[in-house]
C-alpha atoms as a PDB file:
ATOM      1  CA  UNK A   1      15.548  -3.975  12.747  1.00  0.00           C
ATOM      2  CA  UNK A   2      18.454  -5.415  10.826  1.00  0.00           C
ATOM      3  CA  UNK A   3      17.949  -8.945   8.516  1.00  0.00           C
ATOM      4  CA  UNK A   4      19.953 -10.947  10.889  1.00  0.00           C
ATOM      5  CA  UNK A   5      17.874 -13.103  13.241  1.00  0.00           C
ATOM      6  CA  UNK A   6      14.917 -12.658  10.747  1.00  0.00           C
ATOM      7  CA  UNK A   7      12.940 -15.152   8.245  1.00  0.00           C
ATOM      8  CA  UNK A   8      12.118 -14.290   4.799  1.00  0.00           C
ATOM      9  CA  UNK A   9      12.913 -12.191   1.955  1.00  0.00           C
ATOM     10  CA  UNK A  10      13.638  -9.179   4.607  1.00  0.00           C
ATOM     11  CA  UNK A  11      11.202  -6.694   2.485  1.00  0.00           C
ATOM     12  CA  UNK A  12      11.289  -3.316   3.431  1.00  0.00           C
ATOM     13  CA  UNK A  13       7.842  -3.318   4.213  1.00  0.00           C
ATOM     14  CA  UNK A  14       6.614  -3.642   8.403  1.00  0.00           C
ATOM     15  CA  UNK A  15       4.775  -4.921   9.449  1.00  0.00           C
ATOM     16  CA  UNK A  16       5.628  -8.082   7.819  1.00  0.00           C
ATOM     17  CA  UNK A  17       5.356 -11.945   8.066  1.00  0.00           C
ATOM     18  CA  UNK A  18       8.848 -13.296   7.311  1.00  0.00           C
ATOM     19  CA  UNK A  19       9.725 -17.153   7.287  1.00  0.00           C
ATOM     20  CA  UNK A  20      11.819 -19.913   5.495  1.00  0.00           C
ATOM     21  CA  UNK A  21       8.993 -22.496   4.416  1.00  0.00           C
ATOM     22  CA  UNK A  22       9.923 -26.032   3.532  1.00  0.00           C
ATOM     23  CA  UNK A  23       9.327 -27.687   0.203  1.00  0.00           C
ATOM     24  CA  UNK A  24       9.240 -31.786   0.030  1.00  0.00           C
ATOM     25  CA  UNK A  25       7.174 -33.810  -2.402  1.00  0.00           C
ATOM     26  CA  UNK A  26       5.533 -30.488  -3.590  1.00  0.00           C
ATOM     27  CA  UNK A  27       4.209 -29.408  -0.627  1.00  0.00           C
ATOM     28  CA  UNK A  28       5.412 -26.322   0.927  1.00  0.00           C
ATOM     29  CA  UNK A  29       5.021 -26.293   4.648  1.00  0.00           C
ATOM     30  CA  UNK A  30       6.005 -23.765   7.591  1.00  0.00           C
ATOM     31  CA  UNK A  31       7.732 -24.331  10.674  1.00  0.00           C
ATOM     32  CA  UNK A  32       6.797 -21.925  13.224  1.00  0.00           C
ATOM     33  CA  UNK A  33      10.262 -21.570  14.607  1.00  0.00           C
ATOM     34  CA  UNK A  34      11.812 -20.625  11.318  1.00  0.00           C
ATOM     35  CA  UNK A  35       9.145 -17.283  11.070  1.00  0.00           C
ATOM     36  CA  UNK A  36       8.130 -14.152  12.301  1.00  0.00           C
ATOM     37  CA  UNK A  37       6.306 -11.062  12.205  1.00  0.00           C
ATOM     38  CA  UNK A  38       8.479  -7.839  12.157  1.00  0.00           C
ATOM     39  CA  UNK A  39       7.300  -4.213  12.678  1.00  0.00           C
ATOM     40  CA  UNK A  40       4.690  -3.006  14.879  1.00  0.00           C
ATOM     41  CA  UNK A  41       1.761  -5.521  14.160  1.00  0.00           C
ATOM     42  CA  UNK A  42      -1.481  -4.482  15.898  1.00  0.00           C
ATOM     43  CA  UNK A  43      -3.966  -7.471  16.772  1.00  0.00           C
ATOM     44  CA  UNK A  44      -5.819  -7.122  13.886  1.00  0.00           C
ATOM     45  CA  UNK A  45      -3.328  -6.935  11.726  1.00  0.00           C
ATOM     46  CA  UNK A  46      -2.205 -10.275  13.792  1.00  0.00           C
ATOM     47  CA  UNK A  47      -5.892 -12.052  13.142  1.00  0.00           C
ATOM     48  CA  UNK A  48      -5.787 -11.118   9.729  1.00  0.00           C
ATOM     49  CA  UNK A  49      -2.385 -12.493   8.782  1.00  0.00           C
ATOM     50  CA  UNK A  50      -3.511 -15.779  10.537  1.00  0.00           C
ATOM     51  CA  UNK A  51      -6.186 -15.566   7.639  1.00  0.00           C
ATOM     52  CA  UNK A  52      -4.354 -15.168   4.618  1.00  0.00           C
ATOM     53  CA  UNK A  53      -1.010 -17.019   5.269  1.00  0.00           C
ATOM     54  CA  UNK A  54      -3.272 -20.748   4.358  1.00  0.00           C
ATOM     55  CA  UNK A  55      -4.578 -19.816   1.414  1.00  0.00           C
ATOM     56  CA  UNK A  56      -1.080 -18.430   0.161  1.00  0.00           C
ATOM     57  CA  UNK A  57       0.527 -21.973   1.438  1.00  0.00           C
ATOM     58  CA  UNK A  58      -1.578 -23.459  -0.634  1.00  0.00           C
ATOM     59  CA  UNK A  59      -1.570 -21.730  -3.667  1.00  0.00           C
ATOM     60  CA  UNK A  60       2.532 -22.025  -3.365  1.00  0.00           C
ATOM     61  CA  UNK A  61       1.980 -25.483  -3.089  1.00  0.00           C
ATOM     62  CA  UNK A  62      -0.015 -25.537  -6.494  1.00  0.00           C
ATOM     63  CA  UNK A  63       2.209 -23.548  -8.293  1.00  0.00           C
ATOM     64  CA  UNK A  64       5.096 -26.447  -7.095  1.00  0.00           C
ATOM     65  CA  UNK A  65       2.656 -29.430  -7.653  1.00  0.00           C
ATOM     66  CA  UNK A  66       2.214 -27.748 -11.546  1.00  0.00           C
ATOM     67  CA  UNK A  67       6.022 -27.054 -12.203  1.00  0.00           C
ATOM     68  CA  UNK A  68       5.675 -23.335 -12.381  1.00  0.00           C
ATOM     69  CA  UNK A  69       7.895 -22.708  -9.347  1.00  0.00           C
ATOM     70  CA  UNK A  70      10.716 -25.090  -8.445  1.00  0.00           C
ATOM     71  CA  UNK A  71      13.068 -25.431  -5.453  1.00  0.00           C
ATOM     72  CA  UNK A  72      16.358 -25.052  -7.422  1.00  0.00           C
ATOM     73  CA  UNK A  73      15.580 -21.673  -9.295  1.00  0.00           C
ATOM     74  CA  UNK A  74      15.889 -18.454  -7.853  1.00  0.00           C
ATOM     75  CA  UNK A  75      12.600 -17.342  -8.934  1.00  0.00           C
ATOM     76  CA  UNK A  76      10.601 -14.409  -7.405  1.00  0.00           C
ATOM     77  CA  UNK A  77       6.752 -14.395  -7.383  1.00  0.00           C
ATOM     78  CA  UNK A  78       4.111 -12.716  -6.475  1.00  0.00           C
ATOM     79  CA  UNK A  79       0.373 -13.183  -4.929  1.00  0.00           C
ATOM     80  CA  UNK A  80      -1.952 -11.251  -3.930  1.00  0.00           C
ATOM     81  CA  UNK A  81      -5.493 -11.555  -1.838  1.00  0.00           C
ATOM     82  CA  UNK A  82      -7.085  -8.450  -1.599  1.00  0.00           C
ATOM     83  CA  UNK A  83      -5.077  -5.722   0.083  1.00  0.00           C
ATOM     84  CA  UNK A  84      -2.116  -9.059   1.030  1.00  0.00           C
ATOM     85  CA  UNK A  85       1.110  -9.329  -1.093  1.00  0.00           C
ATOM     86  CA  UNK A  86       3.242 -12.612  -0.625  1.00  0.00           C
ATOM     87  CA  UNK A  87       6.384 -12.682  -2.218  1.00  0.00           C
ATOM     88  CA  UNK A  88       7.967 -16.155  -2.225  1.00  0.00           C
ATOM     89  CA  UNK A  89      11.450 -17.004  -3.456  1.00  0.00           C
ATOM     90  CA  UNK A  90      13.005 -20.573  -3.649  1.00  0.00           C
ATOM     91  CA  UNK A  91      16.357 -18.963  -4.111  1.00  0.00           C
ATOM     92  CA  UNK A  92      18.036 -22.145  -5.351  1.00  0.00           C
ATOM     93  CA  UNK A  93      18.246 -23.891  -2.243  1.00  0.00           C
ATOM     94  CA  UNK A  94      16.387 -27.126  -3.047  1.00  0.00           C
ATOM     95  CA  UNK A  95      14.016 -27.391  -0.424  1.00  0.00           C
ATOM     96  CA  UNK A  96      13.532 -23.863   1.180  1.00  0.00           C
ATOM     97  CA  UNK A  97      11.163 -21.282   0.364  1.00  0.00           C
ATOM     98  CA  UNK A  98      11.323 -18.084   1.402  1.00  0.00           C
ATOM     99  CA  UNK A  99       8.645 -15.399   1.710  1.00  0.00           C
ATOM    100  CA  UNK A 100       7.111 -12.072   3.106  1.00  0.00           C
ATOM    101  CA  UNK A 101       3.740 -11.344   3.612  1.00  0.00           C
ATOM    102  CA  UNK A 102       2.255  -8.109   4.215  1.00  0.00           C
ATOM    103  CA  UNK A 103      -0.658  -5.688   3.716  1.00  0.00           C
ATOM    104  CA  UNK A 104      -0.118  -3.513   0.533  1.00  0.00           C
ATOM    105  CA  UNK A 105      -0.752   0.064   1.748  1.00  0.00           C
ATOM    106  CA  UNK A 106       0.230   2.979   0.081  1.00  0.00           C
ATOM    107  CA  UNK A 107       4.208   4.225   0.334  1.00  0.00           C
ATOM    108  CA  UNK A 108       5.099   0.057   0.993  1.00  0.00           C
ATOM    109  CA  UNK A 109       8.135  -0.683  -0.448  1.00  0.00           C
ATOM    110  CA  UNK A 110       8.411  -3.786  -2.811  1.00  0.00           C
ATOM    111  CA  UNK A 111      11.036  -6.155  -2.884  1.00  0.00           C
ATOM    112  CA  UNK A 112      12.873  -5.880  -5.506  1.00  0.00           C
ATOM    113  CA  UNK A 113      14.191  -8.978  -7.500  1.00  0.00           C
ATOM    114  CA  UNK A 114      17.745 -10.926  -6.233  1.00  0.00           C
END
């Protein structure tokens, strides 16, 4: 699958959760229509995403609400929660974040820094 038409920071990695989050007052919040998941995604691998994806919203949010990460620097960073990655990028665009989300396996491909 080719980047155009997709969310995120188009990682190598599949299957992956891709979207372009919104940042305002702090927060950073997704919009369902601006994400996907691309690669064969079984439904646990579906049921576990749905798990993880809050709890790295929220720590994105933190890292905003603390001035680590703001929206106009082009900044990559990286969490993880157990086997999950999320790499997040504001990529200077003052109110968009972007980010992939996946399960770290071995032979995954990270993304490497714009």
């Amino acid at each position: 699958m080719g980047t155009i038409g997709s969310w995120g920071l188009h990682t190598q990695v599949q299957p992956r959760f891709g979207a372009r989050a919104i940042v305002e007052r702090s927060r950073v919040s997704l919009l369902w229509d601006r994400c996907g998941v691309y690669g064969d995604a079984d439904e646990q691998w579906l049921t576990d995403i749905d798990t993880v994806i809050p709890s790295f919203i929220e720590r994105l949010s933190k890292l905003f609400q603390q001035g680590e990460l703001l929206s106009d620097q082009d900044k990559l960073v990286t969490l993880q929660q157990g086997e999950w990655v999320c790499l997040a990028n504001p990529k200077a665009s003052y109110g968009y974040l972007y980010l992939d989300v996946y399960r770290q396996e071995c032979g995954n491909v990270q993304a490497t820094k714009r």
